[in-house]
PDB file of N, CA and C in Angstrom:
ATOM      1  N   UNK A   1    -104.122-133.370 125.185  1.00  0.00           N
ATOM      2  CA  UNK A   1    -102.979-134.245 125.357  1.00  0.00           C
ATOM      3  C   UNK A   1    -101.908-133.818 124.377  1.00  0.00           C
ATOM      4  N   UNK A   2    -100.556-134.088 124.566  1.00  0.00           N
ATOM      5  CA  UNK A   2     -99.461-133.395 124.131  1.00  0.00           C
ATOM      6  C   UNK A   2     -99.117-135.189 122.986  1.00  0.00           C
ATOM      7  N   UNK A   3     -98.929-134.502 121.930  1.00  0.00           N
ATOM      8  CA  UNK A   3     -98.510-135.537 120.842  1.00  0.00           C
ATOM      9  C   UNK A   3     -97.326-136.695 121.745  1.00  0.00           C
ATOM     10  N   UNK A   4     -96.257-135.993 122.680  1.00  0.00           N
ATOM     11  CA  UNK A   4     -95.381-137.048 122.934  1.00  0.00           C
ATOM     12  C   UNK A   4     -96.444-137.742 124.281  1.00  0.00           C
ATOM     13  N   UNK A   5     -97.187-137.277 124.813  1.00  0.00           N
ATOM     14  CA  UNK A   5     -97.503-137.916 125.934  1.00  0.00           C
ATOM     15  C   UNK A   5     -98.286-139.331 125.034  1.00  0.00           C
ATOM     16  N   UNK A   6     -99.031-139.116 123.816  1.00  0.00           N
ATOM     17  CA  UNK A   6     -99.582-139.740 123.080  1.00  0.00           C
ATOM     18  C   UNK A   6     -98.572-141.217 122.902  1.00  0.00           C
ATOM     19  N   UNK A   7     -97.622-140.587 122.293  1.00  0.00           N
ATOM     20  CA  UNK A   7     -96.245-141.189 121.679  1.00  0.00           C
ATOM     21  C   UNK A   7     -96.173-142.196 122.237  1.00  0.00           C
ATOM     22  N   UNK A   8     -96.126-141.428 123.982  1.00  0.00           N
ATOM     23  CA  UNK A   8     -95.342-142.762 124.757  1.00  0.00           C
ATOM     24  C   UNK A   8     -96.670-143.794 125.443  1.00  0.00           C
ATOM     25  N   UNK A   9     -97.488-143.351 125.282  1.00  0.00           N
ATOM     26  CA  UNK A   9     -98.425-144.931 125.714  1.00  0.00           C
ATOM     27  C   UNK A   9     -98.148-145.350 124.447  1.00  0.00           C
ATOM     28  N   UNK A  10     -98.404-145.465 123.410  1.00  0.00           N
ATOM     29  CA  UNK A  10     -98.453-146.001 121.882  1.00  0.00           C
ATOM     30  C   UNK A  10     -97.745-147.038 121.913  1.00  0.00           C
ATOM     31  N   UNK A  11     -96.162-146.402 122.666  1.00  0.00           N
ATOM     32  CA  UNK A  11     -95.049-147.444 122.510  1.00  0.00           C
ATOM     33  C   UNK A  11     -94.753-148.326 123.638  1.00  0.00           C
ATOM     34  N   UNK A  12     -95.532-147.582 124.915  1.00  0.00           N
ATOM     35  CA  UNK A  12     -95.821-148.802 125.478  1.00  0.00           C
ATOM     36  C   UNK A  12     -96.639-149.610 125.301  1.00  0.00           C
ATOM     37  N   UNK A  13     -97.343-149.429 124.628  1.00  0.00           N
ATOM     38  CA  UNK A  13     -98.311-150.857 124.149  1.00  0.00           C
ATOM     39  C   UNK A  13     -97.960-151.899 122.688  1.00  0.00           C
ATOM     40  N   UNK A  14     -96.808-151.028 122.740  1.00  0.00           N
ATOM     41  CA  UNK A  14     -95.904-151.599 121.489  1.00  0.00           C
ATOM     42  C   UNK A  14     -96.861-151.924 120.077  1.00  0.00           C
ATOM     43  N   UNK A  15     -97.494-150.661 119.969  1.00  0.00           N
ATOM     44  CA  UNK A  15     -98.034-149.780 118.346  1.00  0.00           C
ATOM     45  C   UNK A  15     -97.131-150.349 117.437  1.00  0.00           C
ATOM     46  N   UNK A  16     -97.515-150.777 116.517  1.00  0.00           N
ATOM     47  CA  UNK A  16     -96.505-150.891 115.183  1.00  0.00           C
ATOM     48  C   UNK A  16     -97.293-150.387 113.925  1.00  0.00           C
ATOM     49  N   UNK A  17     -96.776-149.331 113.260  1.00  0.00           N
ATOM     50  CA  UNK A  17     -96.767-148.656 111.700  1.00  0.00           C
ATOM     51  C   UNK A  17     -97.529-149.667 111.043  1.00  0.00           C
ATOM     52  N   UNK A  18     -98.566-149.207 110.070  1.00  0.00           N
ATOM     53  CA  UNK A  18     -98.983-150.438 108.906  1.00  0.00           C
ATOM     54  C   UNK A  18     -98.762-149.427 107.931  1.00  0.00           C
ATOM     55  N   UNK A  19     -98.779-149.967 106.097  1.00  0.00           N
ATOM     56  CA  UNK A  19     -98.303-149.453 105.130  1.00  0.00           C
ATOM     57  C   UNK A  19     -99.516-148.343 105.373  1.00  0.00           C
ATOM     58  N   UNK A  20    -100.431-148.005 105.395  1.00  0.00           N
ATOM     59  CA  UNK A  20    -101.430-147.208 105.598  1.00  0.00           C
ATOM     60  C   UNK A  20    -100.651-145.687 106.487  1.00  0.00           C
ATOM     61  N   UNK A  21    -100.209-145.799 107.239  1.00  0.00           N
ATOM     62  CA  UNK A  21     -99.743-145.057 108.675  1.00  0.00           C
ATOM     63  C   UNK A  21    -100.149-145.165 109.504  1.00  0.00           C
ATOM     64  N   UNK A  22    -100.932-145.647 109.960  1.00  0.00           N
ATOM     65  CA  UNK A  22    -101.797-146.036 111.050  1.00  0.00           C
ATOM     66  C   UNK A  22    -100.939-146.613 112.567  1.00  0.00           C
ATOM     67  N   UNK A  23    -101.166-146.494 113.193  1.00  0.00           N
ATOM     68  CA  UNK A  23    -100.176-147.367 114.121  1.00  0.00           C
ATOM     69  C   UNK A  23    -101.338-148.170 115.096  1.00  0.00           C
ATOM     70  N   UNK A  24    -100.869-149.367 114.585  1.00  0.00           N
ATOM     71  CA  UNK A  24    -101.934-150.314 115.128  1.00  0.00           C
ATOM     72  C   UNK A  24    -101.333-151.166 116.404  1.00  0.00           C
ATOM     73  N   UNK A  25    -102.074-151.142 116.954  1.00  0.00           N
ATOM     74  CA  UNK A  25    -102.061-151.915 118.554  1.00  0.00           C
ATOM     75  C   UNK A  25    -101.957-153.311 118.292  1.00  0.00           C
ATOM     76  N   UNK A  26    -101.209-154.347 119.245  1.00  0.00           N
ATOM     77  CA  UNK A  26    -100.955-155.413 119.182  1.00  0.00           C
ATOM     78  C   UNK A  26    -102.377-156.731 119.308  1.00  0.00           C
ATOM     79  N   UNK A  27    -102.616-157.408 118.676  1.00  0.00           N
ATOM     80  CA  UNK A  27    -104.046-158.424 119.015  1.00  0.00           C
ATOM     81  C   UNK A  27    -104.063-158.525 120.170  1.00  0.00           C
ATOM     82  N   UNK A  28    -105.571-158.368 120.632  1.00  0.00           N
ATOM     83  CA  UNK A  28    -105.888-158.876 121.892  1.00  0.00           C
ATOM     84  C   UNK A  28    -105.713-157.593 122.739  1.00  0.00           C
ATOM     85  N   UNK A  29    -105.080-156.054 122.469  1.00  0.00           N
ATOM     86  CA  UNK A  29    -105.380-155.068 122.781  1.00  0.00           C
ATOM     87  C   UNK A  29    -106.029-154.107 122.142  1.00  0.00           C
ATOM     88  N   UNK A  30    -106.762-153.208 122.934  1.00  0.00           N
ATOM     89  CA  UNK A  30    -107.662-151.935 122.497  1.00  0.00           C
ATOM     90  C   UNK A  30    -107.463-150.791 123.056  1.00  0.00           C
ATOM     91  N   UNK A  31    -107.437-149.738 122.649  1.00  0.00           N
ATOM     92  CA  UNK A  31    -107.667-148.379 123.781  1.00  0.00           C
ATOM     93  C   UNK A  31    -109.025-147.697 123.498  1.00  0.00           C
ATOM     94  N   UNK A  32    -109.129-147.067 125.075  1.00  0.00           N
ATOM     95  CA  UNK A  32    -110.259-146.665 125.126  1.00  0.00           C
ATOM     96  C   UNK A  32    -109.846-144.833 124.989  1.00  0.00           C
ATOM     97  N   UNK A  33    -110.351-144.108 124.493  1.00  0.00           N
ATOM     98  CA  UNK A  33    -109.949-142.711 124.072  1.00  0.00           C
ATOM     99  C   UNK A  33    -110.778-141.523 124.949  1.00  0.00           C
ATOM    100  N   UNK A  34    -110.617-140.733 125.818  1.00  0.00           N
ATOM    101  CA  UNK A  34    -111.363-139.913 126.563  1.00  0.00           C
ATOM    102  C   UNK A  34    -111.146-138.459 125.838  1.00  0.00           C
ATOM    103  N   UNK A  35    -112.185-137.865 126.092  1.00  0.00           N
ATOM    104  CA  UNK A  35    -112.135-136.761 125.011  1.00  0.00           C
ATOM    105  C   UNK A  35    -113.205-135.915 125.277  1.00  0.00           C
ATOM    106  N   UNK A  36    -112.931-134.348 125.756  1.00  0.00           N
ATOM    107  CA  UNK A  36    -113.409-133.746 126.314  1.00  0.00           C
ATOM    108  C   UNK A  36    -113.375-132.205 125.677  1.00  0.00           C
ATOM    109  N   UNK A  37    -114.161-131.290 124.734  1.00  0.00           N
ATOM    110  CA  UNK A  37    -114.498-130.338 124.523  1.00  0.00           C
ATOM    111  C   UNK A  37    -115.642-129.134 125.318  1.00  0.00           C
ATOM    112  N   UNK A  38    -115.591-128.328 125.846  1.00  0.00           N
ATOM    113  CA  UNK A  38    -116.684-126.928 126.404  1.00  0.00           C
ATOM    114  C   UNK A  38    -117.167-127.911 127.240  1.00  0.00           C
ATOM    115  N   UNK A  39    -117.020-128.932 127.571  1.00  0.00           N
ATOM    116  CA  UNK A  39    -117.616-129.402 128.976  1.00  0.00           C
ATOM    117  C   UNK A  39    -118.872-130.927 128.703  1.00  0.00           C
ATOM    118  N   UNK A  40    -118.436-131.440 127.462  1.00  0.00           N
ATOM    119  CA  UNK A  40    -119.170-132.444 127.150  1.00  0.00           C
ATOM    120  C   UNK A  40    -117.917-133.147 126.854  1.00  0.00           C
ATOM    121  N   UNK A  41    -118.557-134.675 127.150  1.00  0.00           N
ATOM    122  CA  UNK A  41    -117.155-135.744 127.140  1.00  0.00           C
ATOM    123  C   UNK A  41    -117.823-136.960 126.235  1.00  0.00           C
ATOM    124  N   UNK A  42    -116.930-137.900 125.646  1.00  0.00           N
ATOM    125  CA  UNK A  42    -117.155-138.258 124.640  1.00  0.00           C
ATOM    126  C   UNK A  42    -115.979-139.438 125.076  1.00  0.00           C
ATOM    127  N   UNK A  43    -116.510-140.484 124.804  1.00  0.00           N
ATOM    128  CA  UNK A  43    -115.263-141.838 124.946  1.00  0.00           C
ATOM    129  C   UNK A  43    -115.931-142.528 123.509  1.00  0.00           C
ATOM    130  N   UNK A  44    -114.302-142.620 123.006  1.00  0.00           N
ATOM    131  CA  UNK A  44    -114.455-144.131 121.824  1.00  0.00           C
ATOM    132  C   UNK A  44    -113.725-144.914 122.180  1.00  0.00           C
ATOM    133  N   UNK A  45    -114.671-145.658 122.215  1.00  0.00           N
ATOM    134  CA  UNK A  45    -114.259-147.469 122.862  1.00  0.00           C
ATOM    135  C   UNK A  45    -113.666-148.518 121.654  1.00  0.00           C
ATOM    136  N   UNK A  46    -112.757-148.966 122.063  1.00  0.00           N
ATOM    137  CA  UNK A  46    -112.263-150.345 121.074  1.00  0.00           C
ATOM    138  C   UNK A  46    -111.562-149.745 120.401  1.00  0.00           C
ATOM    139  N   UNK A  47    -110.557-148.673 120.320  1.00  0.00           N
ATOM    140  CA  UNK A  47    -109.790-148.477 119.341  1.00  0.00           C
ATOM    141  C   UNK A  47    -108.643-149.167 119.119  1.00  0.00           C
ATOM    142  N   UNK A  48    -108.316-149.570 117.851  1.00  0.00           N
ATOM    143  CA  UNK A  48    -107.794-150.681 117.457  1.00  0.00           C
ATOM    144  C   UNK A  48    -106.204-149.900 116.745  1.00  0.00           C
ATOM    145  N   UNK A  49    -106.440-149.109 116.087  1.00  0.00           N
ATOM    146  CA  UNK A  49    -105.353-148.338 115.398  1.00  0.00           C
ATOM    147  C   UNK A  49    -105.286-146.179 115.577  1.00  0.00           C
ATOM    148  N   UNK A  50    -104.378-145.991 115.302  1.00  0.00           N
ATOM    149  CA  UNK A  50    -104.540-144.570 115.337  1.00  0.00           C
ATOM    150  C   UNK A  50    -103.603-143.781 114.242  1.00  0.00           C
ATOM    151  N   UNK A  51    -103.843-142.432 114.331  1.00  0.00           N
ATOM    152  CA  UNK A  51    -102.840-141.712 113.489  1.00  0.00           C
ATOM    153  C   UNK A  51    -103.120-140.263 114.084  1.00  0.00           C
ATOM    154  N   UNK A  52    -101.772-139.685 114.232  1.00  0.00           N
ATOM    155  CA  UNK A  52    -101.564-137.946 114.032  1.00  0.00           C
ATOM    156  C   UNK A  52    -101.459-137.107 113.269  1.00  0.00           C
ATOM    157  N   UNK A  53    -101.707-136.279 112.968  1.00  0.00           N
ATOM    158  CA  UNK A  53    -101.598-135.518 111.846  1.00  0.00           C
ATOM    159  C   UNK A  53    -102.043-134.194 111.641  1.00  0.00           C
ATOM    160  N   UNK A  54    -101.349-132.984 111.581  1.00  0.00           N
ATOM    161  CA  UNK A  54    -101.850-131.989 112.262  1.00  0.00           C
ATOM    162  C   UNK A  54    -102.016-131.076 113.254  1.00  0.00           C
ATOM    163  N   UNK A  55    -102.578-132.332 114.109  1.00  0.00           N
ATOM    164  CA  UNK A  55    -103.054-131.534 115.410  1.00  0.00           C
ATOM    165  C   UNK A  55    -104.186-132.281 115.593  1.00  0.00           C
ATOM    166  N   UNK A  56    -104.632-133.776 114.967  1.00  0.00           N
ATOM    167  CA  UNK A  56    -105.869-134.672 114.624  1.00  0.00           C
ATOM    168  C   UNK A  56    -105.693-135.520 114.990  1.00  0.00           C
ATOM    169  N   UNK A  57    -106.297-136.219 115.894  1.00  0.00           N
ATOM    170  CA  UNK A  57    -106.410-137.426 115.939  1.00  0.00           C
ATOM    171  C   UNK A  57    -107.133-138.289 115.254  1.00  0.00           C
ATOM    172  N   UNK A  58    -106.826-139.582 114.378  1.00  0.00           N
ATOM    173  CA  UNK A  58    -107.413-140.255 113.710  1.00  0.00           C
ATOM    174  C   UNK A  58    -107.706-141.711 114.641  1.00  0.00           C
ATOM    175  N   UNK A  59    -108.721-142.420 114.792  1.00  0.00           N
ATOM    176  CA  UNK A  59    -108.890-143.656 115.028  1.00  0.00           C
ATOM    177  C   UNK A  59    -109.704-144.328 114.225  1.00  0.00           C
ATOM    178  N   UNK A  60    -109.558-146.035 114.474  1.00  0.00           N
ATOM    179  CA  UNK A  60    -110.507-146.750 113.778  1.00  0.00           C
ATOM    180  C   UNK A  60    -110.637-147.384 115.084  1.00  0.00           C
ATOM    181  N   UNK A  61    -112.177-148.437 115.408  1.00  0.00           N
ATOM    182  CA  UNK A  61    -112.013-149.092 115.691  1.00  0.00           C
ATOM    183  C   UNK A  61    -111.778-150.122 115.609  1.00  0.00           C
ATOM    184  N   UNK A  62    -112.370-151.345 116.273  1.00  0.00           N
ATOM    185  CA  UNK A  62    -112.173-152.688 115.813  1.00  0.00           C
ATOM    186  C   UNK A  62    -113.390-152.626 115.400  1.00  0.00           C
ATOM    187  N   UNK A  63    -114.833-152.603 115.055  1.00  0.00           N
ATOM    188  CA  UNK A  63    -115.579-152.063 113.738  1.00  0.00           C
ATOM    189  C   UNK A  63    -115.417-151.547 112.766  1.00  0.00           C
ATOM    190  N   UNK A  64    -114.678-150.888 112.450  1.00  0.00           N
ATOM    191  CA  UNK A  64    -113.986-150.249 111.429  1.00  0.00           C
ATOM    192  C   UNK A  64    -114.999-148.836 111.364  1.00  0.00           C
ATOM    193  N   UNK A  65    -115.189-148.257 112.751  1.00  0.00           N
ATOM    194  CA  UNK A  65    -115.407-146.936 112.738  1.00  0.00           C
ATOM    195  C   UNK A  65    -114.568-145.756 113.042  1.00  0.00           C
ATOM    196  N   UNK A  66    -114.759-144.733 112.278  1.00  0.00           N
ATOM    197  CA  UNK A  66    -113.425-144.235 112.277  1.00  0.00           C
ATOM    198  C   UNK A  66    -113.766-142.696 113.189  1.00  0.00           C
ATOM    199  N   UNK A  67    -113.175-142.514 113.469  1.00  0.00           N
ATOM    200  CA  UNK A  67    -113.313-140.741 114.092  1.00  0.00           C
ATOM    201  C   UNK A  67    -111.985-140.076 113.976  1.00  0.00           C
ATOM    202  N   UNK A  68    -112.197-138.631 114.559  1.00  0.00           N
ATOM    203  CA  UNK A  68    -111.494-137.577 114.009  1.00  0.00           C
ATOM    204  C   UNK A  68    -111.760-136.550 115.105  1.00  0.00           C
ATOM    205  N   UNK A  69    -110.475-136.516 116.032  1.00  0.00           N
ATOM    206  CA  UNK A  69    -110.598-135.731 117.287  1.00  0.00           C
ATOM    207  C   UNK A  69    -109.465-134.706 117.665  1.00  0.00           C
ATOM    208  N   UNK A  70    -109.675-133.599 118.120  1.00  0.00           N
ATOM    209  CA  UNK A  70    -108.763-132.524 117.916  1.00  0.00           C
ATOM    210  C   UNK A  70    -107.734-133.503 119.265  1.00  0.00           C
ATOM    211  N   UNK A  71    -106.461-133.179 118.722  1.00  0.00           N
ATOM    212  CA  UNK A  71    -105.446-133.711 119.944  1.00  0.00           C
ATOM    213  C   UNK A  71    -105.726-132.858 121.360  1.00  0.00           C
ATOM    214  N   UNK A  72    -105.647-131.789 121.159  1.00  0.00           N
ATOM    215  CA  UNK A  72    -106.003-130.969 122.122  1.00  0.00           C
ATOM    216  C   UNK A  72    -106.827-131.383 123.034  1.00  0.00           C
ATOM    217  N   UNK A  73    -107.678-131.983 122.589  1.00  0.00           N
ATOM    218  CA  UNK A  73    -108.619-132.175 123.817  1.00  0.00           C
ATOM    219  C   UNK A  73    -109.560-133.538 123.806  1.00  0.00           C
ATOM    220  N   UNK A  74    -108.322-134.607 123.710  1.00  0.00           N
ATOM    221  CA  UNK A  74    -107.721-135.627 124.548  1.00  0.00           C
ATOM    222  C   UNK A  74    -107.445-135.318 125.658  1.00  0.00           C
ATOM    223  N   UNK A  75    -108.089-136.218 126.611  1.00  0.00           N
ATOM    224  CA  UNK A  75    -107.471-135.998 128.289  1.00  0.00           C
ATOM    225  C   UNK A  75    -106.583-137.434 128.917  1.00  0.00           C
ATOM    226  N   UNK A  76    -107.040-138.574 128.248  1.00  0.00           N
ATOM    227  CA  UNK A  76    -106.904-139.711 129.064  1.00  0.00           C
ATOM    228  C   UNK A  76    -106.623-140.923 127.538  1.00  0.00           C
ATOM    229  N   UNK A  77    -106.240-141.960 128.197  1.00  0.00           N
ATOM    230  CA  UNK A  77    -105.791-143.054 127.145  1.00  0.00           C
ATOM    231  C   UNK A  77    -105.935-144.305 127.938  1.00  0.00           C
ATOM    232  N   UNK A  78    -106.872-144.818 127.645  1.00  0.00           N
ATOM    233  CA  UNK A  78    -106.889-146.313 128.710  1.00  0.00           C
ATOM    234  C   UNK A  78    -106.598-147.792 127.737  1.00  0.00           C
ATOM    235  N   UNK A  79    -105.416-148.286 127.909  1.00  0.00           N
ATOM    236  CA  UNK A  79    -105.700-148.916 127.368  1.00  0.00           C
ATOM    237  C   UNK A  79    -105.869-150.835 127.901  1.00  0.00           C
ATOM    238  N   UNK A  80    -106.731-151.544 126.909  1.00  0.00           N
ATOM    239  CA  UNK A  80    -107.337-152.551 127.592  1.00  0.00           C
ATOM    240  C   UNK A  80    -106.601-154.099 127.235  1.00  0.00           C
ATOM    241  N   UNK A  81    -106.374-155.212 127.450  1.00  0.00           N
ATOM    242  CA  UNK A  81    -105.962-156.564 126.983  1.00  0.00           C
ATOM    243  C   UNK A  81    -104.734-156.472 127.177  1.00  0.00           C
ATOM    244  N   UNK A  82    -103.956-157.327 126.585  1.00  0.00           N
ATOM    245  CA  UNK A  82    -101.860-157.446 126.818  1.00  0.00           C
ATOM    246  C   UNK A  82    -101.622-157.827 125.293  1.00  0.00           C
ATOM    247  N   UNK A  83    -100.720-158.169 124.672  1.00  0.00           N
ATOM    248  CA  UNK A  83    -100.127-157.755 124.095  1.00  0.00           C
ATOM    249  C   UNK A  83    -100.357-159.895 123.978  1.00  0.00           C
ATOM    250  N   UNK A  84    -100.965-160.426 122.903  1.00  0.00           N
ATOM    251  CA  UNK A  84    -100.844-162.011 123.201  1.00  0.00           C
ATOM    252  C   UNK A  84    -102.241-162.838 123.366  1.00  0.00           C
ATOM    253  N   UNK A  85    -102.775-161.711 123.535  1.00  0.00           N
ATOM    254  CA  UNK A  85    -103.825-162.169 124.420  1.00  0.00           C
ATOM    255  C   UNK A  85    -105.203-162.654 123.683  1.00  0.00           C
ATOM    256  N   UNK A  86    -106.039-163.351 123.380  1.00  0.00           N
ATOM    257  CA  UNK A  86    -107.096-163.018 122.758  1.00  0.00           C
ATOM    258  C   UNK A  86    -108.370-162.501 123.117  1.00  0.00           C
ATOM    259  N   UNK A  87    -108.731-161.537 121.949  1.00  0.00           N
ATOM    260  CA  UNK A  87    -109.856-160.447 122.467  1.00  0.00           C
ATOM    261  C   UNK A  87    -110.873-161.142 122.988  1.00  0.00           C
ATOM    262  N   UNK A  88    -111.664-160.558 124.521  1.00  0.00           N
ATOM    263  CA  UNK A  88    -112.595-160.907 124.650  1.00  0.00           C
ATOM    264  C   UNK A  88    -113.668-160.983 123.941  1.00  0.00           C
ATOM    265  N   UNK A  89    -114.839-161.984 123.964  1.00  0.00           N
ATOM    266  CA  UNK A  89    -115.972-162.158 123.432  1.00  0.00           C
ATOM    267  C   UNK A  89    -117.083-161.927 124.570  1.00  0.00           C
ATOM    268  N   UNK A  90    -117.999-161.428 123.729  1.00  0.00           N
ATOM    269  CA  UNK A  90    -118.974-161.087 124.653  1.00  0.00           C
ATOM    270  C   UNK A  90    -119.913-162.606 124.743  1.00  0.00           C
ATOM    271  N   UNK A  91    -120.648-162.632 125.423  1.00  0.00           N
ATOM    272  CA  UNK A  91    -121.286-163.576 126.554  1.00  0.00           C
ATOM    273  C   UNK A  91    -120.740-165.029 127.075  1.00  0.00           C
ATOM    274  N   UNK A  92    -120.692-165.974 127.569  1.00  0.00           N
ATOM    275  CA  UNK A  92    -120.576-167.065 128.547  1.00  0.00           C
ATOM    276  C   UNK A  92    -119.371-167.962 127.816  1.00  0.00           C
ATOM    277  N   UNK A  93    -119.043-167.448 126.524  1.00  0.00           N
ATOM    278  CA  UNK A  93    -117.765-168.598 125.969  1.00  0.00           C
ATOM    279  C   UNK A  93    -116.350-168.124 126.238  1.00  0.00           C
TER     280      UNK A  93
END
């Protein structure tokens, strides 16, 4: 994936800067990250914030797990909730 193609979902999901650099997604949204090297694929789910740098992709999630993925090979950006919204919980509440 090309840094501006990055750019522009970011800002459509209306990303905002924290003192950190990070550009964190609005509550109640997540992206899901597709990511594909020599023919093995790899999704991180729940990402909550991100950063560029390099040629790197940085994420955290909403666990506060972090990864470190070549931009390059990013394929896809899904991202999940609206912008308002509160995060789903898992089971019947």
């Amino acid at each position: 994936m090309v840094g501006d193609s990055l750019s522009a979902i970011l800002e459509k999901a209306h990303a905002k800067a924290d003192k950190e650099g990070l550009l964190v997604l609005p509550e109640g949204t997540t992206a899901t990250i597709y990511v594909s090297h020599n023919g093995v694929g790899l999704m991180v789910n729940k990402v909550d914030a991100v950063r560029v740098d390099k040629g790197l992709l940085f994420a955290r999630t909403t666990k506060k797990e972090a990864f470190s993925l070549e931009l390059g090979d990013v394929y896809a950006v899904a991202l999940e909730g609206s912008q308002g919204t509160p995060a789903r919980r898992a089971g019947f509440g």
